[in-house]
Protein backbone atom coordinates (compact mmCIF):
# COMPACT_ATOMS: atom_id res chain seq x y z
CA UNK A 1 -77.97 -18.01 -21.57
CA UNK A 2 -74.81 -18.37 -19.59
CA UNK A 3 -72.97 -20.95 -21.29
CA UNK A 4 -69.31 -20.83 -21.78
CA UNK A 5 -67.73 -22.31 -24.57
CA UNK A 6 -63.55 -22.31 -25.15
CA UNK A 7 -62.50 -23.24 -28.63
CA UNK A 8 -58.97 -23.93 -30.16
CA UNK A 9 -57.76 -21.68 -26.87
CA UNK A 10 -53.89 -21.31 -26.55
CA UNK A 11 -51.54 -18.70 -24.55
CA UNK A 12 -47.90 -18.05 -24.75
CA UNK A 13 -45.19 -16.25 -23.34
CA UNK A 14 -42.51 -16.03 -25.74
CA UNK A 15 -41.54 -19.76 -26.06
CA UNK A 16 -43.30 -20.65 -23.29
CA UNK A 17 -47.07 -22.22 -23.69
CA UNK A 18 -48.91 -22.69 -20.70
CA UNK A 19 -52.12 -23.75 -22.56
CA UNK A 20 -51.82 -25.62 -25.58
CA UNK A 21 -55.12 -25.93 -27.50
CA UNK A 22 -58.31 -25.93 -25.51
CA UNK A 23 -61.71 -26.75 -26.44
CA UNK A 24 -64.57 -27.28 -23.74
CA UNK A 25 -68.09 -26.21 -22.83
CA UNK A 26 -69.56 -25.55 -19.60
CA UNK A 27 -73.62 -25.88 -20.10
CA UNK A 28 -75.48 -22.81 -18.54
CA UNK A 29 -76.35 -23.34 -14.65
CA UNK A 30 -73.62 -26.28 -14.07
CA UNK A 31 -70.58 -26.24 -11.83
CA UNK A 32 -67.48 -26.70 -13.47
CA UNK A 33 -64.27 -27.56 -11.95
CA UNK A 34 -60.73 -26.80 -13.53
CA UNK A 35 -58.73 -29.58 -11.93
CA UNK A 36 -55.07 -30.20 -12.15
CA UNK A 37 -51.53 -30.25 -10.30
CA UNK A 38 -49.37 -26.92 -10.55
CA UNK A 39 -48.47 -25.16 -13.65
CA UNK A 40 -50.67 -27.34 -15.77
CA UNK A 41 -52.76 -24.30 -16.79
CA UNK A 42 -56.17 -24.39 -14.81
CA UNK A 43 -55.58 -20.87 -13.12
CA UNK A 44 -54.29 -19.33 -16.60
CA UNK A 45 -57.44 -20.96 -18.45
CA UNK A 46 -59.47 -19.03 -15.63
CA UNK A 47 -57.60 -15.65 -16.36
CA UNK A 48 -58.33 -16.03 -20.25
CA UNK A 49 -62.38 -16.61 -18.91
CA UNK A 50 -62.19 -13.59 -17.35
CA UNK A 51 -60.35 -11.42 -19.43
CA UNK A 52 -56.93 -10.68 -17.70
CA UNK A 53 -55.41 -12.05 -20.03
CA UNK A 54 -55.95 -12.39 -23.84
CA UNK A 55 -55.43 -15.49 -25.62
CA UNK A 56 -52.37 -16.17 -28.14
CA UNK A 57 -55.19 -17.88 -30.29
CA UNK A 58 -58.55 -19.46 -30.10
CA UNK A 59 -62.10 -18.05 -29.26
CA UNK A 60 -64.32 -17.49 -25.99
CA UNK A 61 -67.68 -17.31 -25.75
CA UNK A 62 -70.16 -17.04 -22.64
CA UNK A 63 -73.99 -17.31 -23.97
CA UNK A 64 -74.16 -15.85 -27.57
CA UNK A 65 -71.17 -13.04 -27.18
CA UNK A 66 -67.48 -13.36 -28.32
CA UNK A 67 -65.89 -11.93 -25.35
CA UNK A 68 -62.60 -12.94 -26.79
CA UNK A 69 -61.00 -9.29 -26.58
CA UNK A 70 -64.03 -7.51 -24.45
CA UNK A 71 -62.45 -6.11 -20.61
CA UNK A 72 -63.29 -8.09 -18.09
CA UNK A 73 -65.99 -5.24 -17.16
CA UNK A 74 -68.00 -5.89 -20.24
CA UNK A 75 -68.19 -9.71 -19.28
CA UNK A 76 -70.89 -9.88 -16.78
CA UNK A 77 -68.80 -11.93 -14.73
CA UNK A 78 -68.21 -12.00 -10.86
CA UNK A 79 -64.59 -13.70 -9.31
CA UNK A 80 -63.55 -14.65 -6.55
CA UNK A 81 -59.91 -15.23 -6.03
CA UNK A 82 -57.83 -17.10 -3.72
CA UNK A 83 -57.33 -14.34 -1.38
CA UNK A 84 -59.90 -12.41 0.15
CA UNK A 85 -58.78 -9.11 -0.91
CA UNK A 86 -60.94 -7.38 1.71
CA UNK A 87 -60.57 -3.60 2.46
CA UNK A 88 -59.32 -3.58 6.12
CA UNK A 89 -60.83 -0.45 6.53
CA UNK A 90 -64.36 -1.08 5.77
CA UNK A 91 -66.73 -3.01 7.50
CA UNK A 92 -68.95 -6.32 6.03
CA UNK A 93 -71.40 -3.96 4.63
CA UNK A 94 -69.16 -1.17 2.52
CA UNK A 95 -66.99 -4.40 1.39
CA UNK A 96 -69.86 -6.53 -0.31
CA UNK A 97 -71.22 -2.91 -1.67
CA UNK A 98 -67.98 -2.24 -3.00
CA UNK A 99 -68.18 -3.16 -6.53
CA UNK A 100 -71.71 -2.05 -7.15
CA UNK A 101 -70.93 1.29 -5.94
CA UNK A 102 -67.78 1.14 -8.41
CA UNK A 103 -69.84 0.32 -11.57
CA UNK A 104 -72.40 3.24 -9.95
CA UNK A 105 -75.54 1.52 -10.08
CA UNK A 106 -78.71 2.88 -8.79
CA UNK A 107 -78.67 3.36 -4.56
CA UNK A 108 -82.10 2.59 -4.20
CA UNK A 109 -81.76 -1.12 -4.78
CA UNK A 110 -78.48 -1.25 -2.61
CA UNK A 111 -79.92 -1.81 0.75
CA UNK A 112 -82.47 -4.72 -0.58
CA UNK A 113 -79.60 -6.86 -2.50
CA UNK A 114 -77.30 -6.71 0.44
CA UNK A 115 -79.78 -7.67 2.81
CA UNK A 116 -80.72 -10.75 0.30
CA UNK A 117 -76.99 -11.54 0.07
CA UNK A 118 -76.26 -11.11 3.91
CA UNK A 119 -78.93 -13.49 4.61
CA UNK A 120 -77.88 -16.13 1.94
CA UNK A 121 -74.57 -16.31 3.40
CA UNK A 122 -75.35 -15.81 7.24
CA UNK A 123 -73.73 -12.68 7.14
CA UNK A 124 -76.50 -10.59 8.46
CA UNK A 125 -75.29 -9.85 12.08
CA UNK A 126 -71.86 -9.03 10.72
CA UNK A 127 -72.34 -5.89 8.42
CA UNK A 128 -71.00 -3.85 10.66
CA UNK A 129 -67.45 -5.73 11.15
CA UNK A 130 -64.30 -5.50 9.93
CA UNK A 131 -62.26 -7.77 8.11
CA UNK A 132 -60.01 -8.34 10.78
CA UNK A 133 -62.50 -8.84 13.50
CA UNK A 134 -63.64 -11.66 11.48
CA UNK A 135 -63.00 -15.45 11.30
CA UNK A 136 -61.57 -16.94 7.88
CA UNK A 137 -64.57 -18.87 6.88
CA UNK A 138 -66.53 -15.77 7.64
CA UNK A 139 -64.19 -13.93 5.46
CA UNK A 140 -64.61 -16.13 2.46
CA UNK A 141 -68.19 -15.44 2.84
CA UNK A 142 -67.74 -11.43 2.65
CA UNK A 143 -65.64 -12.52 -0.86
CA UNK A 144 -68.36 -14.04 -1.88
CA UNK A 145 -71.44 -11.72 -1.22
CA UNK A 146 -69.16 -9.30 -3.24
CA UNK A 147 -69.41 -11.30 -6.24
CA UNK A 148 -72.91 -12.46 -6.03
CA UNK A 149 -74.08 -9.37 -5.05
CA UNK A 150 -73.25 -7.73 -8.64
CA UNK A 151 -75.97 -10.26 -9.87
CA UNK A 152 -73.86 -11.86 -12.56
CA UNK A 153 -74.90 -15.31 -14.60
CA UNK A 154 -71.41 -16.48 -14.47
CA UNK A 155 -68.67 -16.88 -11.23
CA UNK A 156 -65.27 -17.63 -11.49
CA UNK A 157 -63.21 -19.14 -8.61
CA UNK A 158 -59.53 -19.45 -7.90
CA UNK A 159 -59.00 -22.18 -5.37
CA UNK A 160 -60.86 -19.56 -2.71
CA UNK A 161 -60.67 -22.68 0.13
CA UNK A 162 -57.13 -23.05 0.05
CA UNK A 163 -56.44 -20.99 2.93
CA UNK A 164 -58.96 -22.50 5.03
CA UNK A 165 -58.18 -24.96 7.56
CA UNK A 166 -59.76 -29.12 6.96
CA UNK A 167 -63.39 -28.56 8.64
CA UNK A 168 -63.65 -25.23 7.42
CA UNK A 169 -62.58 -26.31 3.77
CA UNK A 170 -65.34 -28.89 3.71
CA UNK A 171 -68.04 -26.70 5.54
CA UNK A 172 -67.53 -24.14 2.58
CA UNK A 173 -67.50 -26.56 -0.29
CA UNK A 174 -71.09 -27.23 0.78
CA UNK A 175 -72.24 -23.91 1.37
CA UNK A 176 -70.76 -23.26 -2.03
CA UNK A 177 -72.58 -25.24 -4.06
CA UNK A 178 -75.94 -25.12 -2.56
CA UNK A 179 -75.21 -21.21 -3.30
CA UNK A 180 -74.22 -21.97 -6.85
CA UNK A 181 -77.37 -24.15 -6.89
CA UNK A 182 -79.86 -21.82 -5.19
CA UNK A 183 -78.72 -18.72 -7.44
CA UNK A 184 -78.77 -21.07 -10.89
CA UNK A 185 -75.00 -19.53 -11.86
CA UNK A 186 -72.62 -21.14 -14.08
CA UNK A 187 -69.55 -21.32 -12.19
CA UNK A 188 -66.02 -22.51 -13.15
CA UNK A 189 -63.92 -23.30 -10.29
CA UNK A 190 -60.18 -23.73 -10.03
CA UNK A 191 -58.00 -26.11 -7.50
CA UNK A 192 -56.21 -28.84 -7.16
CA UNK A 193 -57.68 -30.66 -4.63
CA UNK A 194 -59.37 -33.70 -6.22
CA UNK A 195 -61.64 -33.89 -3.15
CA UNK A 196 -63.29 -30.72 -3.94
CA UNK A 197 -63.89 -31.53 -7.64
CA UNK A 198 -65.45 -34.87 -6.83
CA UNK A 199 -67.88 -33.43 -4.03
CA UNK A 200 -68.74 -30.05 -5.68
CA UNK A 201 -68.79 -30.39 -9.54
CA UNK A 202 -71.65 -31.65 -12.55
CA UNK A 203 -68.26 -31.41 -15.16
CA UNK A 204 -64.32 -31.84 -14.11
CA UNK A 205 -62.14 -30.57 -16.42
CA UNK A 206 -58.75 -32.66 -15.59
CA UNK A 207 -55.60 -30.53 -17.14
CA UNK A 208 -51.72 -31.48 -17.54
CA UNK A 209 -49.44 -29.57 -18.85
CA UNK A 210 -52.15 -27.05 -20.95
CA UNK A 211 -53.71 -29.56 -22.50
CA UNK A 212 -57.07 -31.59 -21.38
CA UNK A 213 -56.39 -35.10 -20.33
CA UNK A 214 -60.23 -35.81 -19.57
CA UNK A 215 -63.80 -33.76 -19.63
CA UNK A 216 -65.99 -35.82 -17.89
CA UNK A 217 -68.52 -35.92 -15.18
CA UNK A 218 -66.95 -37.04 -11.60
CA UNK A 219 -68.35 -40.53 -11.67
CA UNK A 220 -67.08 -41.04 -15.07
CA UNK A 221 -63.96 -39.67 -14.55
CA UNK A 222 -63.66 -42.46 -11.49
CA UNK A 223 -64.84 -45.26 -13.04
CA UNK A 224 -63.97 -44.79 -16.92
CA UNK A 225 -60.48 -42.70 -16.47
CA UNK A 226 -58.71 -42.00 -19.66
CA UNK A 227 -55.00 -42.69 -18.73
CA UNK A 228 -52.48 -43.55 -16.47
CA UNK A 229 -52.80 -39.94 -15.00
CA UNK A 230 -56.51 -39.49 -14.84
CA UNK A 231 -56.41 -42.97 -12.56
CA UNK A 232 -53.90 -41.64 -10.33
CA UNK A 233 -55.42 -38.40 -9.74
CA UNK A 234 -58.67 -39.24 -8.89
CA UNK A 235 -58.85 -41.38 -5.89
CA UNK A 236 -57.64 -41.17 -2.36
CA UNK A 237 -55.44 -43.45 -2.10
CA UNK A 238 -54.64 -43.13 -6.16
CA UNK A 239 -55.31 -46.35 -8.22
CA UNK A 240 -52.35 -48.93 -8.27
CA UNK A 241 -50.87 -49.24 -11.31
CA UNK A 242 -49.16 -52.24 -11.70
CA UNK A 243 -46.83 -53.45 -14.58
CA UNK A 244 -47.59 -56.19 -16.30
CA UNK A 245 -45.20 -59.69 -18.09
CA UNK A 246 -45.55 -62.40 -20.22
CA UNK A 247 -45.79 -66.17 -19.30
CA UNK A 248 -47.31 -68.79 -20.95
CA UNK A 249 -50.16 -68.56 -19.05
CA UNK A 250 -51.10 -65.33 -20.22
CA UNK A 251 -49.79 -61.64 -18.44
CA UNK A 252 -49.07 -61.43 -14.55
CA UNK A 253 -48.32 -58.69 -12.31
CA UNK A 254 -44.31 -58.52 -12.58
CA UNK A 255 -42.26 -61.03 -10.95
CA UNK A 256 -45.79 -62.82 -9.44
CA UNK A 257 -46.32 -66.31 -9.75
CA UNK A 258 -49.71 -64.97 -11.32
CA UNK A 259 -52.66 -66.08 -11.67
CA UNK A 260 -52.53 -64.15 -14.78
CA UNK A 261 -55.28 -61.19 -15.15
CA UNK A 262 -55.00 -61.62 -18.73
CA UNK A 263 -55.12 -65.00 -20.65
CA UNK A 264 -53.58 -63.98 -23.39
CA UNK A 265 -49.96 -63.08 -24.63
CA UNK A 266 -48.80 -59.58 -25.93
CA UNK A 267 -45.47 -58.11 -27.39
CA UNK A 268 -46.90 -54.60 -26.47
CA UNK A 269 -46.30 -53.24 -22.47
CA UNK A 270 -48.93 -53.13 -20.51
CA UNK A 271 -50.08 -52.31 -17.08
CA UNK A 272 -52.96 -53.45 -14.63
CA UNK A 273 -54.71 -50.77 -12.95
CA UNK A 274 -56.95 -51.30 -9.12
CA UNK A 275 -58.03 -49.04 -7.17
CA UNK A 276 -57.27 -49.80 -3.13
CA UNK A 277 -60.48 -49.91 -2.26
CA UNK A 278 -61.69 -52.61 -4.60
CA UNK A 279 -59.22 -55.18 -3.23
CA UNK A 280 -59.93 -57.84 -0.66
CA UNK A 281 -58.13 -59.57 1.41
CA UNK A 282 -58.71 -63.44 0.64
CA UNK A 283 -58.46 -67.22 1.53
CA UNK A 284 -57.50 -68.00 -2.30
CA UNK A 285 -56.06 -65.04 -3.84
CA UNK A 286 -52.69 -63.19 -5.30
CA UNK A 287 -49.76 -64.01 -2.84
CA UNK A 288 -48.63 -60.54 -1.74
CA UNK A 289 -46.08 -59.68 1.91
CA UNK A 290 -47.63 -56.72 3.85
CA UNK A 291 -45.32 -53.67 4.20
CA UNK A 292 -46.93 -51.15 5.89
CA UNK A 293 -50.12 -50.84 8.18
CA UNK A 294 -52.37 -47.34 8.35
CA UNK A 295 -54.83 -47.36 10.80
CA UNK A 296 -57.57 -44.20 10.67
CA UNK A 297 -60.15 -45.69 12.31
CA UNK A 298 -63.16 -46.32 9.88
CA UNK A 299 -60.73 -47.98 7.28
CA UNK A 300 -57.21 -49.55 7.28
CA UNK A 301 -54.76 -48.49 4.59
CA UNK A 302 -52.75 -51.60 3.78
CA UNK A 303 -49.32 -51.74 1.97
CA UNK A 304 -48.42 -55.00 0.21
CA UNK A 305 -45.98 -56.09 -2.47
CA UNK A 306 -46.73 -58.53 -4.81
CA UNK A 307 -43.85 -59.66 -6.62
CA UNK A 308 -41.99 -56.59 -8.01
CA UNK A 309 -44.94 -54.23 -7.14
CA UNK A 310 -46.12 -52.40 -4.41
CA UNK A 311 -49.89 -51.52 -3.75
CA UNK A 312 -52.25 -50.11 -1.18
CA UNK A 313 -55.41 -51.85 -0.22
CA UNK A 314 -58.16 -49.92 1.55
CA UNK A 315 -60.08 -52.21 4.20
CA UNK A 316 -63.05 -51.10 6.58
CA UNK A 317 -62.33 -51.25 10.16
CA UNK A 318 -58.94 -52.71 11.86
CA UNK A 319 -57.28 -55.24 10.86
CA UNK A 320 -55.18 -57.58 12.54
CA UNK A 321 -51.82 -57.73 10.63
CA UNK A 322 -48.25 -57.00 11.10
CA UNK A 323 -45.49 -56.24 8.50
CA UNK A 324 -44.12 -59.18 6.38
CA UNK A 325 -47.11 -61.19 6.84
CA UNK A 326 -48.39 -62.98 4.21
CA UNK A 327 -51.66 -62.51 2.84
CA UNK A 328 -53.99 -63.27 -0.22
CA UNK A 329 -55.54 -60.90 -2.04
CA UNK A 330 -58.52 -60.79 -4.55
CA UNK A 331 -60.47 -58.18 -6.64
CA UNK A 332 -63.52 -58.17 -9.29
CA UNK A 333 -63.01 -58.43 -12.95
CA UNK A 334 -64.90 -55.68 -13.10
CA UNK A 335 -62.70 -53.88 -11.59
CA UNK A 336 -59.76 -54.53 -13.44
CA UNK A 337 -58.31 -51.18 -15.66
CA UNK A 338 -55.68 -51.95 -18.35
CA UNK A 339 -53.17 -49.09 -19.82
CA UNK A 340 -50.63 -48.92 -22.30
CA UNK A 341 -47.56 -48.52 -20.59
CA UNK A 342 -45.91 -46.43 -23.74
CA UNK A 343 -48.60 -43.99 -24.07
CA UNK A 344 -50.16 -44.27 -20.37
CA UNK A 345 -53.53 -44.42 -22.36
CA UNK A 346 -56.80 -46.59 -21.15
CA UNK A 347 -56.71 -49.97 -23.14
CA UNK A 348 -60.25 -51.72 -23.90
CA UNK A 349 -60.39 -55.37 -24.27
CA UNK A 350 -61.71 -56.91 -27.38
């Protein structure tokens, strides 16, 4: 078994805490993602996985072992970090080799798992480069026959993509998980990019400020989001979150004429939550003044106000419209997300 389980996990530095009380498991053979903005503890949760650092409190476990305290050598665990860190002066072959040769395992199997790993990762007709001679992406892919090489149930990953260009950013996300799939690893990966969480992982981990604001899979974490920050983060564009009044009709979007999304009065705050592409534009709608027009060819990003809030709406194809038009929009119930504006937790209707 390669599952990993965090209980209760905190670390300090003097009076600083950069995680504050983590519990999670990651089920053997799934891809995890540690997903956050910076400093909110996803790369120092990684560290504590792989033993560079030792927890302030709290227990690890991957399969049956505490590995709280063990080295990171005693772990079975393979890591790749954000930079390459590729001897310049070895070629593709003596760099993937590297760590076996370390950890002095038997020669006669060397030539047979390199030529497996080299041919998983297309890296066959390269052994004989160096690093420099060699393109990023191809690069990455040296980083990572050096990890899977060692033959290790569990991978660890430190945004490795982020100094990748666009294309070759997404052409590595794939190749990366139908390794991760192919090889049956557990693998927790690191990064901020909410793209790369949604497209690679079975679990997202979403982290603010050391502590875990959701632990869901990524279709839950789009369509049942936790909080005020969970909405915003997943998405692209981010959910609008729009605060919310009193009338005697029931609560509108602040200083709209309504309709009112909710029939019924409150003396608590509350906010309305859509996400862009879930809005319409209408013949019999919510009155709203265009303010900006994004054209990127498949889909238009539209930016309207609607009495004291603005809003994006995300429309296929072009559209004709100019700023300070006016236009109606509509959306699903369905659709509709409600938060407590105190709190920035998800409200449920009764």
């Amino acid at each position: 078994m390669a599952s990993i389980s965090l209980k209760g996990i905190t670390k300090s530095w003097g009076d600083a805490q950069a995680v504050k009380g983590i519990d999670f498991e990651v089920k053997s053979g799934d891809f995890a993602v540690l997903l956050g903005p910076s400093g909110c503890g996803k790369s120092t949760t990684l560290r504590l996985i792989a033993g560079l650092d030792t927890p302030t409190s709290g227990t690890i476990h991957i399969g049956e072992r505490d590995v709280t305290f063990l080295p990171p050598a005693q772990r079975k665990i393979a890591m790749v970090f954000q930079s390459y860190a590729l001897f310049p002066h070895l070629n593709v072959r003596d760099n993937i080799l590297f760590g076996v040769r370390v950890r002095k395992e038997p020669k006669e199997h060397f030539e047979s798992r390199l030529k497996r790993v080299a041919d998983i990762l297309g890296l066959s007709h390269l052994l004989d480069r160096r690093p420099g001679q060699l393109s990023g992406g191809q690069q990455q892919r040296v980083a990572l026959g050096r990890a899977i090489i060692a033959d290790s149930p569990v991978c660890l990953m430190d945004e490795p993509l982020s100094n990748l260009d666009a294309q070759l950013r997404q052409e590595m996300r794939r190749e990366i998980r139908a390794l991760q799939q192919q090889l049956n690893m557990t693998m927790i990966y690191v990064t901020h990019d909410q793209t790369e969480a949604m497209s690679m992982a079975d679990q997202v981990i979403l982290l603010r400020d050391g502590k875990i604001e959701q632990n869901a899979a990524p279709a839950e974490l789009y369509a049942q989001p936790a909080s005020v920050f969970a909405a915003r983060f997943i998405g692209t564009p981010p959910m609008n979150i729009l605060s919310l009044e009193n009338t005697p009709a029931g609560l509108v979007i602040e200083g709209s004429q309504g309709p009112a999304v909710l029939p019924h009065n409150s003396d608590e705050a509350w906010q309305l939550g859509i996400r862009p592409e879930h809005i319409t534009l209408t013949d019999k709608g919510v009155a709203a003044v265009v303010e900006n027009i994004e054209y990127f060819g498949a889909d238009t990003i539209v930016g309207a106000r609607i009495g004291n809030a603005s809003l994006l709406v995300r429309a296929p194809g072009q559209l004709t419209l100019k700023v300070n038009d006016l236009i109606q929009l509509g959306w699903d119930s369905n659709h509709q997300y409600f938060f407590d504006k105190k709190t920035g937790l998800r409200r449920q209707l009764a």
